[in-house]
Protein backbone atom coordinates (compact mmCIF):
# COMPACT_ATOMS: atom_id res chain seq x y z
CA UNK A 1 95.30 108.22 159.24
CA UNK A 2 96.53 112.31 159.67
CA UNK A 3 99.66 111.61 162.20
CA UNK A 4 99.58 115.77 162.34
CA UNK A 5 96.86 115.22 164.50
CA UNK A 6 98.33 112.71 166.76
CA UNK A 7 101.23 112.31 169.88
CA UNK A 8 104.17 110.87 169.21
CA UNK A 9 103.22 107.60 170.85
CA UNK A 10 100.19 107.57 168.54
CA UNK A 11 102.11 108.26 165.62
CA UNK A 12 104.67 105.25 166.37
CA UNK A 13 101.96 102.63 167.24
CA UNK A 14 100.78 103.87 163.35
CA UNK A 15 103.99 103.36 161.86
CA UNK A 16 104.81 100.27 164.14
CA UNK A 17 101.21 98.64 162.99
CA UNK A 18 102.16 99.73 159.04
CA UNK A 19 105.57 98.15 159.97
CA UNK A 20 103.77 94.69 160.87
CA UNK A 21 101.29 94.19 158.02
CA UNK A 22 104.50 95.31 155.63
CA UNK A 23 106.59 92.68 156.99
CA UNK A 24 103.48 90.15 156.71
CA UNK A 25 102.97 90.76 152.94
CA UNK A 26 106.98 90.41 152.35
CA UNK A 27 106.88 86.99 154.52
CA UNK A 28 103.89 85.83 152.25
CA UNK A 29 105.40 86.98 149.51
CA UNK A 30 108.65 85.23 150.05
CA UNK A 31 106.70 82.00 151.11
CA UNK A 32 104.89 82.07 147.65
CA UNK A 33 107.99 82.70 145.95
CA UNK A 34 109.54 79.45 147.78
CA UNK A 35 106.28 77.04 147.00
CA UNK A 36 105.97 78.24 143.23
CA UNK A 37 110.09 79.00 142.15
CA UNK A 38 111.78 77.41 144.26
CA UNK A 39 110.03 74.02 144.87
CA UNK A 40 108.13 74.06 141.44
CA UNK A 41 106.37 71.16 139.47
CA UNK A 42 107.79 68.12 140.89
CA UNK A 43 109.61 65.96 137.93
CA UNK A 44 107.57 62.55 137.39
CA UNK A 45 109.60 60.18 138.48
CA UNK A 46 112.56 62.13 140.45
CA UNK A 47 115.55 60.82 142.01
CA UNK A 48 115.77 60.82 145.98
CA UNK A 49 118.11 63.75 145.81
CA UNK A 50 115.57 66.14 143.60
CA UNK A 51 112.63 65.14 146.03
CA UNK A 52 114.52 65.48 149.04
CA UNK A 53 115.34 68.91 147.70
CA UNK A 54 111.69 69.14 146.50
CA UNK A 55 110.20 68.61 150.31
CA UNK A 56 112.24 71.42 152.13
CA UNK A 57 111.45 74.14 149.52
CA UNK A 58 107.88 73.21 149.65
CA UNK A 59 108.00 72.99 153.77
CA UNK A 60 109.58 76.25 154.04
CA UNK A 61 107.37 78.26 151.82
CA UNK A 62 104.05 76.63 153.77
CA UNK A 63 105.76 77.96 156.70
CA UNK A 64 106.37 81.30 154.72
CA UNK A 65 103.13 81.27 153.36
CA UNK A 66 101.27 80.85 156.72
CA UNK A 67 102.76 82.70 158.92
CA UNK A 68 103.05 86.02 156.55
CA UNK A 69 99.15 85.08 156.18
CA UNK A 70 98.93 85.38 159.79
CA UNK A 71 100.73 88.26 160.39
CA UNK A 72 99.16 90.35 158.14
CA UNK A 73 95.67 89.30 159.39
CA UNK A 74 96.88 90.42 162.63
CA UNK A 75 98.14 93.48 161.33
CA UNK A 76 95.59 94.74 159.42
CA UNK A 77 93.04 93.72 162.59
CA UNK A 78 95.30 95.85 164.70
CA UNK A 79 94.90 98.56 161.82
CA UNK A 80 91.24 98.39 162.20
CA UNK A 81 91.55 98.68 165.58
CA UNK A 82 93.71 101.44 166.04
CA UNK A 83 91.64 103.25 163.42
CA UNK A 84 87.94 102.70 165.13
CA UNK A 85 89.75 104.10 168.75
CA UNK A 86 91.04 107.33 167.00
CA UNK A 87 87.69 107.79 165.31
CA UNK A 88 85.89 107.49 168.43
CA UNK A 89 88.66 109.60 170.25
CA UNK A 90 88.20 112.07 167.66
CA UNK A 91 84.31 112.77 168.05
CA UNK A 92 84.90 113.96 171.68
């Protein structure tokens, strides 16, 4: 998108929108870092400490993992969005 060709309130609901679906990839990024390098391949037979410790690095990169997946869906819909308006505000 040309933010030359836009207000200033247009320009920041751009960058604010880029801002979101940024954020989203770092979250899901973070939350895949957790679930692969942090939890990792569970030992075979672990003691209660390692699969105690196992369980809350899994559960907080399935958190991660989901809601960076949902906020860069709703980011990049917003994109969309924001992109179709200006294109039809553009025509007339």
């Amino acid at each position: 998108m040309e933010y030359g060709k836009l207000t200033k309130g247009g320009a920041f609901l751009c960058q604010m929108i880029n801002a979101i679906l940024l954020a989203g990839i770092t979250i899901l990024i973070i939350g895949v870092y957790y679930c692969v390098v942090k939890a990792g391949i569970p030992f075979q037979a672990p003691p209660l400490e390692l699969q105690i410790q196992y369980a809350i690095h899994m559960g907080i990169g399935e958190i991660l993992v989901r809601d960076g997946f949902l906020i860069s869906i709703c980011g990049g819909a917003a994109r969309l969005v924001l992109r179709l308006v200006l294109k039809k505000s553009h025509k007339k």
